[in-house]
Protein backbone atom coordinates (compact mmCIF):
# COMPACT_ATOMS: atom_id res chain seq x y z
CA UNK A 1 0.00 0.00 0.00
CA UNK A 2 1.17 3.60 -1.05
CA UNK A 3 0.51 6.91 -0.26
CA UNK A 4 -3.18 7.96 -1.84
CA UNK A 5 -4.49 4.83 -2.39
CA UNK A 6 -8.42 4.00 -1.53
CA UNK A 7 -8.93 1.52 1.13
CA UNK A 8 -11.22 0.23 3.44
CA UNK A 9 -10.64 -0.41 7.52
CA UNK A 10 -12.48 -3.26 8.83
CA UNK A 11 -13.02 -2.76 12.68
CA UNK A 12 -12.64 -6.34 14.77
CA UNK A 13 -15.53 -5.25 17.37
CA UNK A 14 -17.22 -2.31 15.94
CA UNK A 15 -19.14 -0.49 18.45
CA UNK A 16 -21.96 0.69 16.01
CA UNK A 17 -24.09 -2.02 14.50
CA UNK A 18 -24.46 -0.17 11.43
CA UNK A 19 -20.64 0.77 10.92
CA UNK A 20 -18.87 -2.37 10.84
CA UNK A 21 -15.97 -0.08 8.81
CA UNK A 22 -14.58 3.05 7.34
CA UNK A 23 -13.43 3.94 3.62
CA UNK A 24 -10.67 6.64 3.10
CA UNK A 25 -7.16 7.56 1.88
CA UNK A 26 -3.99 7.10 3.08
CA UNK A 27 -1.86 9.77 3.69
CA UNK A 28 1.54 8.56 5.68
CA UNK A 29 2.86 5.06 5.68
CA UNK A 30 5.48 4.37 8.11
CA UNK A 31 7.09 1.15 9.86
CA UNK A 32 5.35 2.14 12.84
CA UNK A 33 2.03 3.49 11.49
CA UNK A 34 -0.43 3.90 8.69
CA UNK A 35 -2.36 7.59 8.93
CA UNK A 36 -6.26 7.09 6.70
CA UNK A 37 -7.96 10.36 6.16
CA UNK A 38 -11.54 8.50 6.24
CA UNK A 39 -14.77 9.97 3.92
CA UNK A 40 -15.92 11.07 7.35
CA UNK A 41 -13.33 13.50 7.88
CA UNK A 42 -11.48 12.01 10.73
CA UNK A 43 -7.52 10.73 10.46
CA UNK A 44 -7.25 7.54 11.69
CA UNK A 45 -3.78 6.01 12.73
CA UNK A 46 -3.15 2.21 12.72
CA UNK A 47 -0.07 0.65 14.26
CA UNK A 48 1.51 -2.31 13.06
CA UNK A 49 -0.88 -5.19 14.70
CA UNK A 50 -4.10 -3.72 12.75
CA UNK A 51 -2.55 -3.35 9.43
CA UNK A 52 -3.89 -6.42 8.41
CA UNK A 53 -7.14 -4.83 8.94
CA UNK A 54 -6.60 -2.61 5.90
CA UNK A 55 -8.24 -3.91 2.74
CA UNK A 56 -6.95 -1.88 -0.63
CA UNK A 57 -9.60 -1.10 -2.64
CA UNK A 58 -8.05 0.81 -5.40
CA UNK A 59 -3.91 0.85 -6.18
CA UNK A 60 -3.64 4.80 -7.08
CA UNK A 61 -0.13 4.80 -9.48
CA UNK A 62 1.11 8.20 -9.98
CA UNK A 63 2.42 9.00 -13.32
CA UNK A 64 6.26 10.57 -13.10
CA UNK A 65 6.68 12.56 -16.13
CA UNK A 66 10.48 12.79 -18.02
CA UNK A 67 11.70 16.04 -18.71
CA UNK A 68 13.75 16.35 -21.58
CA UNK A 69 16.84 19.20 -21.59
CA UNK A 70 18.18 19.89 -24.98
C-alpha cells in the first residue's frame, strides 16, 4: 500500500451495529504506522498489529513525467 491509495478499515468489534468499517485515503505510511484520512473526515492512525485490517480497494499509481533538456 502507497501513499493515496483508496482503502477500506475493517473494525474487529465495531461499536456501532451499522458501521462495521470506514473507507478513506492514506496519507503517511510508516514502519510504525499507517495515517487514513476516512470519507468522514477524521484521520485515523493504525499501528503495526491492525494493518492487516486494511483492505486496498483501489492501487492509485502516480504517473512521473520525463523532462527532456536539450
Amino acid at each position: 500500500m502507497e501513499v493515496g491509495d483508496i482503502v477500506r478499515y475493517n473494525f474487529s468489534s465495531p461499536k456501532s451495529q451499522q458501521k462495521f468499517s470506514v473507507l478513506g485515503v492514506i496519507i503517511f505510511v510508516g514502519d510504525s504506522s499507517i495515517v487514513i484520512d476516512c470519507e468522514d473526515t477524521t484521520k485515523m492512525k493504525v499501528s503495526p498489529k491492525n494493518f492487516n485490517k486494511i483492505e486496498l480497494v483501489k492501487h492509485v499509481q502516480e504517473e512521473k513525467e520525463n523532462i527532456v533538456v536539450r
